[in-house]
PDB file of N, CA and C in Angstrom:
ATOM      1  N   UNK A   1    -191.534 -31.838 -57.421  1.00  0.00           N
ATOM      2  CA  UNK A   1    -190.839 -33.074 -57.666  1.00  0.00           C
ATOM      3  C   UNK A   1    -189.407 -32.937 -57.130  1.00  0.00           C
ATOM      4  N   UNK A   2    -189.118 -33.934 -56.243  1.00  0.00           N
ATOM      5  CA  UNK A   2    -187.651 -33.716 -55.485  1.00  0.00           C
ATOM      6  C   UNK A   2    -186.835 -33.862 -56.572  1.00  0.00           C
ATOM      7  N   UNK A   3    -185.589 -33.122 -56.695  1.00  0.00           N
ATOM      8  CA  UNK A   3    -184.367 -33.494 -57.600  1.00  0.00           C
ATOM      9  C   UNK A   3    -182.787 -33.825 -57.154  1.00  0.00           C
ATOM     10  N   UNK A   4    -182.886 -34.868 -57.913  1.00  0.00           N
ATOM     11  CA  UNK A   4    -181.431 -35.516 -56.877  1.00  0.00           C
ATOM     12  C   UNK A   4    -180.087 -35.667 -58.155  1.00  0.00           C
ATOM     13  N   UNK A   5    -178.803 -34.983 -57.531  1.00  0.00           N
ATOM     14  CA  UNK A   5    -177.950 -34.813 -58.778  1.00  0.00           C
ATOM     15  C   UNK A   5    -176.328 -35.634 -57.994  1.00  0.00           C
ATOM     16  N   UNK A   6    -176.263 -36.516 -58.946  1.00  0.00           N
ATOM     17  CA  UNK A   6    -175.147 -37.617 -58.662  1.00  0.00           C
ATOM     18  C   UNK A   6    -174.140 -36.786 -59.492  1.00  0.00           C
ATOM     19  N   UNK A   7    -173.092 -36.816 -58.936  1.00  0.00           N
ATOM     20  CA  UNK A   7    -171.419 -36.559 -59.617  1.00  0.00           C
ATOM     21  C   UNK A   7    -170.738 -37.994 -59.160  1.00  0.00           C
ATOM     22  N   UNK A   8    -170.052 -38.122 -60.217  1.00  0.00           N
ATOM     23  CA  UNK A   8    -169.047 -39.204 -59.963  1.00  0.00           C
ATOM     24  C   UNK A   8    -168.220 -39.245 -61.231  1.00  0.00           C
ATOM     25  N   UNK A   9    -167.038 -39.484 -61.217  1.00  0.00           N
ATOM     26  CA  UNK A   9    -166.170 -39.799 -62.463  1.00  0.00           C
ATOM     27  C   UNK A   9    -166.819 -41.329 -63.100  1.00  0.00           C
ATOM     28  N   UNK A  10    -166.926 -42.118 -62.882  1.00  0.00           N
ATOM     29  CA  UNK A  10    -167.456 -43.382 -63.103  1.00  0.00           C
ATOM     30  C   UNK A  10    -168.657 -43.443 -63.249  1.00  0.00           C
ATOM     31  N   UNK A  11    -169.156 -43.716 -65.073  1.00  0.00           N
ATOM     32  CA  UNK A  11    -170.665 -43.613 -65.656  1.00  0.00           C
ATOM     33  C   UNK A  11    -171.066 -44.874 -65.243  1.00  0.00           C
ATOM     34  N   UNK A  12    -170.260 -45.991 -65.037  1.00  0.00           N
ATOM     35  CA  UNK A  12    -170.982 -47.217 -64.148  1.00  0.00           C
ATOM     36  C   UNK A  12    -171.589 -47.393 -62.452  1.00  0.00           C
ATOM     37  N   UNK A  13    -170.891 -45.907 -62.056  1.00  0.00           N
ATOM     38  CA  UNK A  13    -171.502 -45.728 -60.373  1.00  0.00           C
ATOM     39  C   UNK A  13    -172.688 -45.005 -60.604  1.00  0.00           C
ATOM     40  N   UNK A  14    -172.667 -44.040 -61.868  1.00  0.00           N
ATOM     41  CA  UNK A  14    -173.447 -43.362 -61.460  1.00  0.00           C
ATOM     42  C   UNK A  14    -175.028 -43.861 -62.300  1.00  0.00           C
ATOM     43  N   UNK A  15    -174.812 -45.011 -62.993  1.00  0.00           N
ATOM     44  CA  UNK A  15    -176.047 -45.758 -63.908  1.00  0.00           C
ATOM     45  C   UNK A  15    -176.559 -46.086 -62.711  1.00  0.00           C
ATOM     46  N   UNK A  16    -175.821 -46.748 -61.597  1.00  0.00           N
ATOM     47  CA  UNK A  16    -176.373 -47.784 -61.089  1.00  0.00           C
ATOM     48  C   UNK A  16    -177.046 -47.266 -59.814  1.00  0.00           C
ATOM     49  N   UNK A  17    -176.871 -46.146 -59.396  1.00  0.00           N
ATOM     50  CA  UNK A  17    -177.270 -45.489 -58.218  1.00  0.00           C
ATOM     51  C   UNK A  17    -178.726 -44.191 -58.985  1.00  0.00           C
ATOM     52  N   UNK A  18    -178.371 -44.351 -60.122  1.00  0.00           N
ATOM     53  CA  UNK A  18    -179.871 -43.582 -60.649  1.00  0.00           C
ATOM     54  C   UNK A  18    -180.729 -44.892 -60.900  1.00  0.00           C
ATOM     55  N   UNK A  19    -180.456 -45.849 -61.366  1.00  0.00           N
ATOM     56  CA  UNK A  19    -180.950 -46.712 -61.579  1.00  0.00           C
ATOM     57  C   UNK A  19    -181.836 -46.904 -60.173  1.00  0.00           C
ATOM     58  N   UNK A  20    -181.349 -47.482 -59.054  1.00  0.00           N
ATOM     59  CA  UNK A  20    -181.347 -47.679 -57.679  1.00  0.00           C
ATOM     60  C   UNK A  20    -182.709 -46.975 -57.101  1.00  0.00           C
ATOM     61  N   UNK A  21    -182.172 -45.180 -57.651  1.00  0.00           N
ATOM     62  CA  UNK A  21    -183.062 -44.573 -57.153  1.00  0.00           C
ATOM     63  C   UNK A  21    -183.832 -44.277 -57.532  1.00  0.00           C
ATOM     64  N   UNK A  22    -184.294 -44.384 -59.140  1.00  0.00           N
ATOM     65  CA  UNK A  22    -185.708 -44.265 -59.428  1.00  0.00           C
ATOM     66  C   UNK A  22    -186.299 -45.478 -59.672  1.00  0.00           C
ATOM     67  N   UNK A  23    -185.996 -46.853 -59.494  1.00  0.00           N
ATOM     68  CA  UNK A  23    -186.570 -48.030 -58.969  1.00  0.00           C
ATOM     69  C   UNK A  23    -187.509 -47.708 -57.480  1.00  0.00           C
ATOM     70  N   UNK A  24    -187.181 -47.381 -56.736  1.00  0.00           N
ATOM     71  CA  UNK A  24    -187.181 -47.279 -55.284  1.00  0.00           C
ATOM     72  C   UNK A  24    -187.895 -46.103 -54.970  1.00  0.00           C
ATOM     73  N   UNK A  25    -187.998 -44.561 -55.310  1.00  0.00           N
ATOM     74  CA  UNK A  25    -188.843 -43.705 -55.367  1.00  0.00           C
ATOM     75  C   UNK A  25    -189.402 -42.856 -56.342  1.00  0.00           C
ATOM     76  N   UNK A  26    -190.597 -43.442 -56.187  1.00  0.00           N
ATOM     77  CA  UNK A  26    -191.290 -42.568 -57.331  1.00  0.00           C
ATOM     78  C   UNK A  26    -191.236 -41.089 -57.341  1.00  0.00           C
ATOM     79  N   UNK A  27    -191.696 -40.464 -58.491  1.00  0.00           N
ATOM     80  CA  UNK A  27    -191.467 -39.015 -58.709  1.00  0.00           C
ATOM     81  C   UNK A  27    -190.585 -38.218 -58.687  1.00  0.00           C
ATOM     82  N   UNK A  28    -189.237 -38.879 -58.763  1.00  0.00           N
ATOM     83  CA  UNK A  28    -188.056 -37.967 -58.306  1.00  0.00           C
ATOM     84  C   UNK A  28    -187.566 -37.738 -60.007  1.00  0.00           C
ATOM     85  N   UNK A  29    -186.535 -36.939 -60.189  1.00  0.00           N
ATOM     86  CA  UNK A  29    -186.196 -36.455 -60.914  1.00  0.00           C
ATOM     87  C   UNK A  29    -184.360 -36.378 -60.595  1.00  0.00           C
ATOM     88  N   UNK A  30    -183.675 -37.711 -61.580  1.00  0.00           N
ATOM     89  CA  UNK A  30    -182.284 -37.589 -61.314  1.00  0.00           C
ATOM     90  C   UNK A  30    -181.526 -37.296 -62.364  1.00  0.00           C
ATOM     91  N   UNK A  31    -180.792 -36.240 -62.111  1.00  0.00           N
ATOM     92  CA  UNK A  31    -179.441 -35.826 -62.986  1.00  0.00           C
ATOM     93  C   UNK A  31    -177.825 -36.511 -62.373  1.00  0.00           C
ATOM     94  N   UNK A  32    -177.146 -36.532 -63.625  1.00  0.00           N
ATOM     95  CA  UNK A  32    -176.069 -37.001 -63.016  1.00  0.00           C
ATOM     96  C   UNK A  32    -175.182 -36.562 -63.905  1.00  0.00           C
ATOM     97  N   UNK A  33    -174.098 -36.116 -64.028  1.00  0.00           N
ATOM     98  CA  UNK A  33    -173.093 -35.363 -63.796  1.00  0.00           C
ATOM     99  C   UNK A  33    -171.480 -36.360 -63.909  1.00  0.00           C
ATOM    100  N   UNK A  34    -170.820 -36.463 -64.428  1.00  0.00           N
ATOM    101  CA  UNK A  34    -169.606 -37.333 -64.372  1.00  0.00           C
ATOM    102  C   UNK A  34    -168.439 -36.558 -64.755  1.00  0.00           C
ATOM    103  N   UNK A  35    -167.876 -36.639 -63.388  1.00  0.00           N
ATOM    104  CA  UNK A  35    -166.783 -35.879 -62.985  1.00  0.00           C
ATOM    105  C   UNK A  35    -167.142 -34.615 -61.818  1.00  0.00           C
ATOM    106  N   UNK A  36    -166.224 -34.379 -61.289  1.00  0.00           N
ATOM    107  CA  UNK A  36    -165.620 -33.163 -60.411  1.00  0.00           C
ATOM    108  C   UNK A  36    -166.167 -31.578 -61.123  1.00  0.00           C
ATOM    109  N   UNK A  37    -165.472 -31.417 -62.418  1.00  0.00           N
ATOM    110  CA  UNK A  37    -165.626 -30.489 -63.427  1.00  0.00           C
ATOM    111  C   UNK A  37    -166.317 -30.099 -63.780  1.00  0.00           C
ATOM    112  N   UNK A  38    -167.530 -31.036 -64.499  1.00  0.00           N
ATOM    113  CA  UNK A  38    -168.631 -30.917 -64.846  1.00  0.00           C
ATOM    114  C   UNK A  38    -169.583 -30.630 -63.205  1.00  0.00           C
ATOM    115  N   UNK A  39    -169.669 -31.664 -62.216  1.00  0.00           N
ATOM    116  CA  UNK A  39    -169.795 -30.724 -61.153  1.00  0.00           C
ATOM    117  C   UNK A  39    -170.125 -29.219 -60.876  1.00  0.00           C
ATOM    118  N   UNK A  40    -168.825 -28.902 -60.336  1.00  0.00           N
ATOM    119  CA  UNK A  40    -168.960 -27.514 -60.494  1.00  0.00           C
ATOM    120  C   UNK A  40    -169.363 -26.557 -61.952  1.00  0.00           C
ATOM    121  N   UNK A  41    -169.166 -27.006 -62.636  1.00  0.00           N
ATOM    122  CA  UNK A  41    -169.904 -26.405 -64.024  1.00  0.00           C
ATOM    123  C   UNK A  41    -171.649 -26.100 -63.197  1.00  0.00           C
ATOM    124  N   UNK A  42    -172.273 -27.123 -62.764  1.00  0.00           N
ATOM    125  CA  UNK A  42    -173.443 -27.534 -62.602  1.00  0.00           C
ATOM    126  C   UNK A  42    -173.407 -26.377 -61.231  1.00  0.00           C
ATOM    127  N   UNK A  43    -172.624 -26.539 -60.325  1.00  0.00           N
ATOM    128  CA  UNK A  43    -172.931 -25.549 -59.000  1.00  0.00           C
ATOM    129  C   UNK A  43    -173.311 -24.143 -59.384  1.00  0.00           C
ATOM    130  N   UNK A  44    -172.064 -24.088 -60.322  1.00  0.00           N
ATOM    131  CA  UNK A  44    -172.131 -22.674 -60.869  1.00  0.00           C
ATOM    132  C   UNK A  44    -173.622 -21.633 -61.810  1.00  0.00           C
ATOM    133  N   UNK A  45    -174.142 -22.976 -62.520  1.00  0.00           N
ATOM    134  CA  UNK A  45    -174.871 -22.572 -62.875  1.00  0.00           C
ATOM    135  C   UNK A  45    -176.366 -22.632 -62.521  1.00  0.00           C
ATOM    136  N   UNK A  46    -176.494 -23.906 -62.073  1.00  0.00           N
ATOM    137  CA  UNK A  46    -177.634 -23.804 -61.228  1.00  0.00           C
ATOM    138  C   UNK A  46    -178.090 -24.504 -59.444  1.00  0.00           C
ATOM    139  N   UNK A  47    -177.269 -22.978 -58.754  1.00  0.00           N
ATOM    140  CA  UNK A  47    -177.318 -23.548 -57.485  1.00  0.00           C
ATOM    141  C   UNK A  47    -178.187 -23.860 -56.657  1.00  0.00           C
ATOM    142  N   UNK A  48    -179.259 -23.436 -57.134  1.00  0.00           N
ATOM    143  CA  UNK A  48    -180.824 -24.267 -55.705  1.00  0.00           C
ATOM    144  C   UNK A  48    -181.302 -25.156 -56.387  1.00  0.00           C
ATOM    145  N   UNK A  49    -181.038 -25.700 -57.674  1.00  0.00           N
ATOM    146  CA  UNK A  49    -182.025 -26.672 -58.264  1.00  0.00           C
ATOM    147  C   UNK A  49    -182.073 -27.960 -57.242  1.00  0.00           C
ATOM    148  N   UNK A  50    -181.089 -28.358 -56.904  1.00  0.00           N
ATOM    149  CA  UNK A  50    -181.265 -29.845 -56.092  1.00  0.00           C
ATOM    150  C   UNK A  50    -181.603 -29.550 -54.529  1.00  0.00           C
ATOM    151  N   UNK A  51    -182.351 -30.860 -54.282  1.00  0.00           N
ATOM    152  CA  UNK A  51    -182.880 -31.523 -52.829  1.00  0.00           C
ATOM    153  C   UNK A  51    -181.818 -32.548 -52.120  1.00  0.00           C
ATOM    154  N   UNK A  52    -180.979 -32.921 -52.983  1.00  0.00           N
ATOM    155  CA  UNK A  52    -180.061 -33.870 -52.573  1.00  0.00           C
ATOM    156  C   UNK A  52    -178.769 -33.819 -53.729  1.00  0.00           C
ATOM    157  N   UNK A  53    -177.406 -34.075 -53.127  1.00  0.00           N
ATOM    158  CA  UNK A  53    -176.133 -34.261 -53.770  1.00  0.00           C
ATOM    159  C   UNK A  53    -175.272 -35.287 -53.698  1.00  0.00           C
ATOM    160  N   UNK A  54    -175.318 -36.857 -54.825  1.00  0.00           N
ATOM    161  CA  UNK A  54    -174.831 -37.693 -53.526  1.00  0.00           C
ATOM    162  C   UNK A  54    -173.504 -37.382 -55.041  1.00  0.00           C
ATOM    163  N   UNK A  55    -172.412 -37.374 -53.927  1.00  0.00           N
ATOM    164  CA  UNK A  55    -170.882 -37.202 -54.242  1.00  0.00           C
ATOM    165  C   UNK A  55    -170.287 -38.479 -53.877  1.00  0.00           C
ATOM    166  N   UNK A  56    -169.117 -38.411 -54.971  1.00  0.00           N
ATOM    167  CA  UNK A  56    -167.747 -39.377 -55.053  1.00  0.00           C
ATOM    168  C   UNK A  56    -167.109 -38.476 -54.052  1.00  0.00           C
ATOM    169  N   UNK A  57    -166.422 -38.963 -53.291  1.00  0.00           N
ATOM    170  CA  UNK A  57    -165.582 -37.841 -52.578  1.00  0.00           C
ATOM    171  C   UNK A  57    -164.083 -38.612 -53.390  1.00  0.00           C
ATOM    172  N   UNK A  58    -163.729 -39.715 -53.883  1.00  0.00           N
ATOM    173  CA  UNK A  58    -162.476 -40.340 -54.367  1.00  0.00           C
ATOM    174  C   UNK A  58    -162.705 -39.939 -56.124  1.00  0.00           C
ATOM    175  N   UNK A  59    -162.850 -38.680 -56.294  1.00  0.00           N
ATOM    176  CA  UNK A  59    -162.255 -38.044 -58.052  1.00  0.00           C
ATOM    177  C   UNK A  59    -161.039 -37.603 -58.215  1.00  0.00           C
ATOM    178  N   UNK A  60    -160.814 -37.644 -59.635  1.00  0.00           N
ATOM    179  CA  UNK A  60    -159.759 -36.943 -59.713  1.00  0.00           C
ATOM    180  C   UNK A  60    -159.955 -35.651 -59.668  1.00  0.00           C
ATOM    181  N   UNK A  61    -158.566 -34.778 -60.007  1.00  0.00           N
ATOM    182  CA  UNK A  61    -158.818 -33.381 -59.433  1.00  0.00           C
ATOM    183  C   UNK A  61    -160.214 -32.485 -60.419  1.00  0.00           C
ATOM    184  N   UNK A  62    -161.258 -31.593 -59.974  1.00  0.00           N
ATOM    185  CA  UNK A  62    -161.478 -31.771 -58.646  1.00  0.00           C
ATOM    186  C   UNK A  62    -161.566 -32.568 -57.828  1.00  0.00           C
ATOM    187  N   UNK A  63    -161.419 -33.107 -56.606  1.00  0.00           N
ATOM    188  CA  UNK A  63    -162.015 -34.241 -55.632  1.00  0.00           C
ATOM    189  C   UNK A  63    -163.538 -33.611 -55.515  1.00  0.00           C
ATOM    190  N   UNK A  64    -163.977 -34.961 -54.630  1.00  0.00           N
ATOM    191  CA  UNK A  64    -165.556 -34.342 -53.884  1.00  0.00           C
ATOM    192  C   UNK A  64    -165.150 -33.569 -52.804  1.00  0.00           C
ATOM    193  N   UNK A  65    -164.743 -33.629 -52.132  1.00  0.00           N
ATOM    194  CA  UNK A  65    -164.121 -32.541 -50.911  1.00  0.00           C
ATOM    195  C   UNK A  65    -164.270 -31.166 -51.953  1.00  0.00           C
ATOM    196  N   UNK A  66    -163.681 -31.289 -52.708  1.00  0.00           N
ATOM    197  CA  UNK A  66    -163.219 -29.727 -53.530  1.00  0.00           C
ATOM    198  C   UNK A  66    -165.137 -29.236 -54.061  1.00  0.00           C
ATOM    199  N   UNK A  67    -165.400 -29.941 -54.591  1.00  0.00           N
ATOM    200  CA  UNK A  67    -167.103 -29.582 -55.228  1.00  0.00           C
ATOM    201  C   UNK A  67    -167.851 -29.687 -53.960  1.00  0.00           C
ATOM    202  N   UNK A  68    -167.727 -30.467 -53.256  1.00  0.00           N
ATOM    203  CA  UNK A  68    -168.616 -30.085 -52.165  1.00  0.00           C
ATOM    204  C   UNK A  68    -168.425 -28.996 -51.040  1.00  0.00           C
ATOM    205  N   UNK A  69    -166.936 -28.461 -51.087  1.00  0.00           N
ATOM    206  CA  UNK A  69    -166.864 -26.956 -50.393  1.00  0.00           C
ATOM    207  C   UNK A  69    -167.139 -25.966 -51.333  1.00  0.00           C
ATOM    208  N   UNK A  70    -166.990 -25.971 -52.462  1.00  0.00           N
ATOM    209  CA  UNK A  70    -168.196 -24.855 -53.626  1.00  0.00           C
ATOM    210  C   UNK A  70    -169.135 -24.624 -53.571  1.00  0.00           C
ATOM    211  N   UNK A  71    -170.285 -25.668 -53.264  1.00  0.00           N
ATOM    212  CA  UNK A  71    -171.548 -25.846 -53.078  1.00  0.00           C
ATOM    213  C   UNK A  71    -171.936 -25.579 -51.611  1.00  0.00           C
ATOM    214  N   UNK A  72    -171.091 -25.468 -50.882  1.00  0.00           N
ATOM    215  CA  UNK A  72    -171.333 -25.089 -49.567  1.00  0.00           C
ATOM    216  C   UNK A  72    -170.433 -23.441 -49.333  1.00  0.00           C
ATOM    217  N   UNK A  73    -169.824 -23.267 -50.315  1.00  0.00           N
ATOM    218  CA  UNK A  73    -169.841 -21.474 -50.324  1.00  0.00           C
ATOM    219  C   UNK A  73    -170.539 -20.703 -50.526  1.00  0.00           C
ATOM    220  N   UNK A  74    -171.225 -21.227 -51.617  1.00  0.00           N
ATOM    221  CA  UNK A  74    -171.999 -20.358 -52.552  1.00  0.00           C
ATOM    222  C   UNK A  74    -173.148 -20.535 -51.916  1.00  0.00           C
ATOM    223  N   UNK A  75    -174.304 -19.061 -51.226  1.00  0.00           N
ATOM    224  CA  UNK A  75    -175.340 -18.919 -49.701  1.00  0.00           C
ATOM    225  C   UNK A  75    -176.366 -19.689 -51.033  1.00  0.00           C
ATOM    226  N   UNK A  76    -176.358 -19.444 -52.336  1.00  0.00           N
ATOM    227  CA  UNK A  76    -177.621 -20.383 -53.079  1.00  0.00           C
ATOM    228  C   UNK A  76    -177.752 -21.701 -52.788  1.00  0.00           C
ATOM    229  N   UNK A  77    -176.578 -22.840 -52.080  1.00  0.00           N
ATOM    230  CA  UNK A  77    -176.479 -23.843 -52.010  1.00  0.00           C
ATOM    231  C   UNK A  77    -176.412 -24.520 -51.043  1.00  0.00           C
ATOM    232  N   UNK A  78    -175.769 -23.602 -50.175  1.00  0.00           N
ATOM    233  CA  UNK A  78    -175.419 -24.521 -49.255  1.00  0.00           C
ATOM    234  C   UNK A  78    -175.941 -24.882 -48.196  1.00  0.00           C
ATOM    235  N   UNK A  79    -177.237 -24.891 -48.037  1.00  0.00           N
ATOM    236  CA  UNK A  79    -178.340 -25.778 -46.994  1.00  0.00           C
ATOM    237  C   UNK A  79    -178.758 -27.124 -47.813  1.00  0.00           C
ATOM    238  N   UNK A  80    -178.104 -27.284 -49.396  1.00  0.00           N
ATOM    239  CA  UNK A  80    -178.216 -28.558 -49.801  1.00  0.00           C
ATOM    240  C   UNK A  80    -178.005 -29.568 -49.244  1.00  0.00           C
ATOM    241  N   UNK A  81    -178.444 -30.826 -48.812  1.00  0.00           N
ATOM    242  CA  UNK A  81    -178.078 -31.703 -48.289  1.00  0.00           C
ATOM    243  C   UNK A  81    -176.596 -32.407 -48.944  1.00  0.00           C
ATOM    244  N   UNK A  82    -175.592 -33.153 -48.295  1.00  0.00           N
ATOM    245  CA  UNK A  82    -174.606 -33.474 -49.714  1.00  0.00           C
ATOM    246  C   UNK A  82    -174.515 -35.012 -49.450  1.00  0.00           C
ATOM    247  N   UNK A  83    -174.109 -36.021 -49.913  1.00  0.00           N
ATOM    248  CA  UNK A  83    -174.547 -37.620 -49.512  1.00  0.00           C
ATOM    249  C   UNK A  83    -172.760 -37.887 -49.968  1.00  0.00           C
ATOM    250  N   UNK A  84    -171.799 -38.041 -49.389  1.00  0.00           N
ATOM    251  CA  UNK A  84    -170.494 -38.391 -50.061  1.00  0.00           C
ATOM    252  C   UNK A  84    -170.522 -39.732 -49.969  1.00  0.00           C
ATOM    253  N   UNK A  85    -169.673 -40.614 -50.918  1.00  0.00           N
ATOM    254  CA  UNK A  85    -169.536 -41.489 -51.130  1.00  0.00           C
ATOM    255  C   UNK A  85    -168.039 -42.284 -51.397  1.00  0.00           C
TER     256      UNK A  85
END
């Protein structure tokens, strides 16, 4: 089952884009994440779980720039696809 993990500071971007996406494809499996922080909390702890990363790149500190060069340090992650937004 593909797994797709949204970060965004804003629980109204990120309702509406899980919403979006499990309307639209079946069988997926979405986590979401709000904030930068919690983010990387999530890189840190579990880095191959996801098939897809769609990022805020406009957070506060961290930014998405900042979580998405973590996830692309760390060799567990970083052939993840990342989707910025």
């Amino acid at each position: 089952m593909p797994k797709i993990l949204i970060i965004d500071d804003l629980e109204e971007n990120t309702s509406l884009i899980k919403e979006m996406l499990e309307g639209f494809i079946t069988g997926i499996e979405v986590q979401v994440v709000i904030g930068g922080r919690e983010g990387l909390e999530v890189a840190q702890q579990t880095p191959s779980t996801f098939d897809l990363i769609i990022l805020d790149a406009n957070m506060p500190d961290p930014n998405g720039f900042e979580v998405c060069e973590n996830y692309k340090a760390n060799p567990d992650s970083a052939l993840c696809p990342i989707l910025m937004l």
